[in-house]
Protein backbone atom coordinates (compact mmCIF):
# COMPACT_ATOMS: atom_id res chain seq x y z
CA UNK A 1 -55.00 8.84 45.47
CA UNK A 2 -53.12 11.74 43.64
CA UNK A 3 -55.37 11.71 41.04
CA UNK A 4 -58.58 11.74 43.17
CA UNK A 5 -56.93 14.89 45.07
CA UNK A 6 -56.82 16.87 42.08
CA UNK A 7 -60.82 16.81 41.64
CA UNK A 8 -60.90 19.54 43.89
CA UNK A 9 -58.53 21.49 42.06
CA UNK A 10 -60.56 21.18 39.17
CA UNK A 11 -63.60 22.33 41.03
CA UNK A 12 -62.19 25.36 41.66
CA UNK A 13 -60.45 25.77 38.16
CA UNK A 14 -63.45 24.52 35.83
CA UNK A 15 -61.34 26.21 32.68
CA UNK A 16 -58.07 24.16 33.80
CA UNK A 17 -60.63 20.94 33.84
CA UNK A 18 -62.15 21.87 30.43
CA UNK A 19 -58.77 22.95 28.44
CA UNK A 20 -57.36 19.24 29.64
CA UNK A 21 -60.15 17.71 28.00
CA UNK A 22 -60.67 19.25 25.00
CA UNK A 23 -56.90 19.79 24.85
CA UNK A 24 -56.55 15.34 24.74
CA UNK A 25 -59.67 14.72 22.91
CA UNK A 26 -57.90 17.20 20.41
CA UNK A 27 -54.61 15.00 20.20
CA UNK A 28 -57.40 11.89 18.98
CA UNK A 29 -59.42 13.78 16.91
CA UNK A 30 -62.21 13.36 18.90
CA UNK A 31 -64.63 16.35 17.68
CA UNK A 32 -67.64 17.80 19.40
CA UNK A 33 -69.64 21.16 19.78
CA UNK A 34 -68.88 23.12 22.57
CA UNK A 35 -71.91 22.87 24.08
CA UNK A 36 -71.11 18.99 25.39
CA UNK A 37 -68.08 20.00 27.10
CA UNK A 38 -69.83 21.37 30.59
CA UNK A 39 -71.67 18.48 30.73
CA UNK A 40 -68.68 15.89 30.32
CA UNK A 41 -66.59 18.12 32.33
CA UNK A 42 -69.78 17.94 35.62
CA UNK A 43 -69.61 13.70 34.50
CA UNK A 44 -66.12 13.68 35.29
CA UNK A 45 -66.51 15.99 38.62
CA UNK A 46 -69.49 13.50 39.91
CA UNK A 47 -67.83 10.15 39.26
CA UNK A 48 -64.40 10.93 40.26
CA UNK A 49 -66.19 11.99 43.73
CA UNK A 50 -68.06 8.99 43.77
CA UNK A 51 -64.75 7.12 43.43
CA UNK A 52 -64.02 7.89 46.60
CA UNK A 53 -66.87 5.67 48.35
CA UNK A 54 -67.30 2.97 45.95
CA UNK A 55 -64.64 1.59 43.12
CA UNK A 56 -66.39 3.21 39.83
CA UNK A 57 -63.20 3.80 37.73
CA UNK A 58 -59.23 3.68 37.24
CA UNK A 59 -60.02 6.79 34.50
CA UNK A 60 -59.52 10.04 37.33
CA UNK A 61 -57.43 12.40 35.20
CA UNK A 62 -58.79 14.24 32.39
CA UNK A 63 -56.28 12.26 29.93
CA UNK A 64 -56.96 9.52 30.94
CA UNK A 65 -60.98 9.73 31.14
CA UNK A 66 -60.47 11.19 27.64
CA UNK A 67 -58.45 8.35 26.46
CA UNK A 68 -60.60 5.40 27.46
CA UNK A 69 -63.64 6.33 28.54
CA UNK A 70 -64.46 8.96 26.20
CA UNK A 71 -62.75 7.81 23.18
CA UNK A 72 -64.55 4.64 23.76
CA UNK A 73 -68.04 6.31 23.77
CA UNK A 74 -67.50 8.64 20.37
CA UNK A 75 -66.73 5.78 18.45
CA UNK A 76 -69.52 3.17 19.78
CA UNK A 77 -72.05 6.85 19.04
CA UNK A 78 -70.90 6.63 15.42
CA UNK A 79 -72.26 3.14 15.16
CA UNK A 80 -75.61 4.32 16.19
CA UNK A 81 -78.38 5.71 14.08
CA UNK A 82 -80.54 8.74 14.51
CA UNK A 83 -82.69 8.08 17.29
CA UNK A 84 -82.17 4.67 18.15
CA UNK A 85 -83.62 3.10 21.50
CA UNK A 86 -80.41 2.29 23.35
CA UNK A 87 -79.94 -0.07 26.31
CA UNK A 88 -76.32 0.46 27.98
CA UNK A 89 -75.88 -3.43 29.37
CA UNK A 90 -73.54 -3.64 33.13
CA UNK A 91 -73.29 0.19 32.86
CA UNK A 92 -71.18 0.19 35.69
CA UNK A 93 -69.98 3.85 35.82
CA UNK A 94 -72.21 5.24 33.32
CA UNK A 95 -69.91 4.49 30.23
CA UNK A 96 -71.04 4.49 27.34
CA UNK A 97 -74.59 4.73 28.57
CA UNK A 98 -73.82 7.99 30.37
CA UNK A 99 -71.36 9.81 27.25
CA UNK A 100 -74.11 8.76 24.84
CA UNK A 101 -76.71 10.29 26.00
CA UNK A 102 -75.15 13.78 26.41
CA UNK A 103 -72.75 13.77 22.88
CA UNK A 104 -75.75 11.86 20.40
CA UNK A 105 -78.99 13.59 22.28
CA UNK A 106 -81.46 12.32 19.35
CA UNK A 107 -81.20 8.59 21.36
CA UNK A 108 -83.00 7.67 23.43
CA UNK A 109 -80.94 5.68 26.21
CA UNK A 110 -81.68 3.88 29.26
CA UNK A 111 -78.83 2.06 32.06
CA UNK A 112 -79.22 -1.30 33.84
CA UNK A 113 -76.80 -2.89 36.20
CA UNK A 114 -77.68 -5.61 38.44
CA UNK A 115 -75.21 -4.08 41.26
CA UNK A 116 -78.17 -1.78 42.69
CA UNK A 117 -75.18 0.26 44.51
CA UNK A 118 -73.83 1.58 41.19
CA UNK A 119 -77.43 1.53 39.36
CA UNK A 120 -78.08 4.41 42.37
CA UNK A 121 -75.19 6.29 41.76
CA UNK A 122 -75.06 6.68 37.97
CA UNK A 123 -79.17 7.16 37.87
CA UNK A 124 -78.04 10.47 40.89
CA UNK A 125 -75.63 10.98 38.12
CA UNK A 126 -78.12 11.17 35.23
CA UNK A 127 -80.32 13.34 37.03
CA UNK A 128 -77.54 15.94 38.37
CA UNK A 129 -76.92 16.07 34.60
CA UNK A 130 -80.62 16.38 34.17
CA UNK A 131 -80.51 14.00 31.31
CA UNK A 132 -83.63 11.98 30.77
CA UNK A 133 -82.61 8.85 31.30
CA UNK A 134 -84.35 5.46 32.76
CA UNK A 135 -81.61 3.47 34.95
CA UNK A 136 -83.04 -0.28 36.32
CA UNK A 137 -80.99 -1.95 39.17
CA UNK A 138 -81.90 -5.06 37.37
CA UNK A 139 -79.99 -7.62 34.90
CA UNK A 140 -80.36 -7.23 31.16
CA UNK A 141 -82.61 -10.25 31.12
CA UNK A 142 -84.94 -8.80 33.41
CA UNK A 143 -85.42 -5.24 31.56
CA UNK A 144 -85.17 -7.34 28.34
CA UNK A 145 -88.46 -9.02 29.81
CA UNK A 146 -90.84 -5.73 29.66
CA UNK A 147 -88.93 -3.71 27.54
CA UNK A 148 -87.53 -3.52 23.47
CA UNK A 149 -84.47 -2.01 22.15
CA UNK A 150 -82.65 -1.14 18.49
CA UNK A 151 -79.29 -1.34 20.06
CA UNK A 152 -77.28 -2.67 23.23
CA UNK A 153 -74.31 -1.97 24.49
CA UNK A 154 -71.30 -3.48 26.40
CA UNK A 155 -68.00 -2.59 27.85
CA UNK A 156 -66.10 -4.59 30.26
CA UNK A 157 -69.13 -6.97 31.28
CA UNK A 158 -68.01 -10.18 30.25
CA UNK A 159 -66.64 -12.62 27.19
CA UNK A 160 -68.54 -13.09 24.01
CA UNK A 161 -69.52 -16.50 24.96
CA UNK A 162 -71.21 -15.02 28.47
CA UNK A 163 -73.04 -12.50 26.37
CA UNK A 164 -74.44 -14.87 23.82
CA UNK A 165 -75.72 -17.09 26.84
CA UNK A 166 -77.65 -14.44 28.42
CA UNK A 167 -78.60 -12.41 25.13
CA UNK A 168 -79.87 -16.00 23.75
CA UNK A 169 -83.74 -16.27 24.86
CA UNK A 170 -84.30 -12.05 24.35
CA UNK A 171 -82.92 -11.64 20.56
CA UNK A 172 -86.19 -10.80 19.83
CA UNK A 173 -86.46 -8.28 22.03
CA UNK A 174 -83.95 -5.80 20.22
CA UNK A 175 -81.60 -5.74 16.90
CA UNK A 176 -78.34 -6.09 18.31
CA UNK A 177 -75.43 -5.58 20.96
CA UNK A 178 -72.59 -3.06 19.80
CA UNK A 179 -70.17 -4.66 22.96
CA UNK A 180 -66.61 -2.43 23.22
CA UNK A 181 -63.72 -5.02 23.20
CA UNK A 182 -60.09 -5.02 23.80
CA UNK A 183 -57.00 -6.68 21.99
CA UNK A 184 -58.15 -10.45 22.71
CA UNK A 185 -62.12 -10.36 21.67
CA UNK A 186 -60.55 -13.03 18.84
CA UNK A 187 -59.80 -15.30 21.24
CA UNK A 188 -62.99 -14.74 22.85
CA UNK A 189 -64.59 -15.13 19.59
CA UNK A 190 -62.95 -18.43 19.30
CA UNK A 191 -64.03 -19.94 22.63
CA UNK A 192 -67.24 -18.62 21.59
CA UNK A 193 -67.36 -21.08 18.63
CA UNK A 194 -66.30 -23.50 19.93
CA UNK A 195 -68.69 -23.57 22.69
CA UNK A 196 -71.68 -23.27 19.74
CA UNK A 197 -72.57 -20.18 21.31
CA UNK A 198 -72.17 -18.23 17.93
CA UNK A 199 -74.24 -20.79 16.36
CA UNK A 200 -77.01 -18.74 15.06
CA UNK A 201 -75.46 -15.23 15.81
CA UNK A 202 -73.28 -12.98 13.20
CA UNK A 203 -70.60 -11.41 14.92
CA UNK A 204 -68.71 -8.05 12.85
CA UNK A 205 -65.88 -5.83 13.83
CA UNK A 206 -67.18 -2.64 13.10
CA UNK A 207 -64.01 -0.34 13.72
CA UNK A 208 -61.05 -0.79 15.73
CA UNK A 209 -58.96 1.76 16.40
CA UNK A 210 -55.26 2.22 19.15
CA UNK A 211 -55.77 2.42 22.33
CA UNK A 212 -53.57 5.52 23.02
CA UNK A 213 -50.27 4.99 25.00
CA UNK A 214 -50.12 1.23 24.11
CA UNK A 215 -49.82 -1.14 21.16
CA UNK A 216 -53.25 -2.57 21.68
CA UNK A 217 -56.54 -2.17 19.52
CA UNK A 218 -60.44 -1.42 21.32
CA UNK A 219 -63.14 -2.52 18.80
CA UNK A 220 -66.54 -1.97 18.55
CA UNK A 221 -68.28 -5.42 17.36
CA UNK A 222 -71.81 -5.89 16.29
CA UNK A 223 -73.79 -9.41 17.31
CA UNK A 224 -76.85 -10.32 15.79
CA UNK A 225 -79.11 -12.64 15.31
CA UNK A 226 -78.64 -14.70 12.00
């Protein structure tokens, strides 16, 4: 609960808040115009309150927001081209959905999660932030049903072989899933196969890159329909 105890500390000591952030995303090379920084800095303020009525995020320090959940959203944004139409699958606490649509503002993004009580709290989120941005308390099949898409994306929602089952009747509907992955998506990848469930679907690592204070990888991998 440390952590959590320190967001009002921060409240009152917005430049402490900012330097901590930038200072990190510094250390990664993470680079982005000054302008974002309020707004990530307000993100962090909102969710890390929310965390204290319903389980959004282990991320509550600056360091560590910067080292997972931001790091994970600047590289998934380089992936994505000038105004793309971006649905952020199971977006949970708003990442990447949330990060994208305040550091790449030419995309146009929208949130779904089929847990209504987090689909609430990011779309209060999004509008605190006064970001324009659609959130749906509904599964991806369901907004894949009235809605189309250049690009989804995915982090922490479930194996490649789940995603391919639910994605299969809605390629159509949009070019492809950019899906954030940890050190074991190969094995993933391999129960995918075997399970035919990458039958008619191309599946790339696009970049990996360390996830910082460990000897593990995060990749970004593109799935698409062959």
């Amino acid at each position: 609960m440390q952590d959590l105890e320190n967001n009002s500390v921060f409240r009152g000591d917005r430049q402490e808040l900012d330097r901590r952030l930038r200072t990190e995303a510094e250390c990664l090379a993470i680079e982005l115009p000054d302008e974002f920084w309020k707004p990530i800095g307000d993100y962090c303020l909102m969710l890390w309150d929310w965390n204290t009525k319903i389980n959004l995020t282990r991320h509550t320090t600056p360091e560590s927001f910067v080292r997972r959940d931001l790091l994970d959203s600047w590289h998934v944004s380089k992936c994505i081209a000038e105004n793309e139409e971006v649905l952020d699958v199971g977006t949970g606490s708003g990442v990447p959905g949330i990060m994208l649509a305040v550091i790449r503002p030419d995309l146009q993004v929208t949130l779904c999660d089929s847990i209504a009580k987090k689909a609430n709290v990011v779309e209060e989120i999004t509008k605190k932030l006064k970001l324009q941005v659609p959130v749906y308390a509904e599964s991806v099949q369901k907004v894949l049903e009235d809605f189309r898409y250049d690009s989804l994306t995915s982090r922490a929602v479930g194996p490649i072989v789940k995603l391919c089952r639910w994605l299969d009747p809605y390629w159509h509907t949009f070019g492809r899933m950019l899906a954030i992955k940890g050190p074991k998506w190969s094995e993933e990848k391999t129960e995918a196969e075997a399970r035919g469930a990458l039958k008619r679907v191309n599946l790339k690592c696009l970049v990996s890159y360390r996830m910082p204070g460990t000897e593990s990888d995060s990749s970004i991998l593109q799935l698409k329909r062959m």
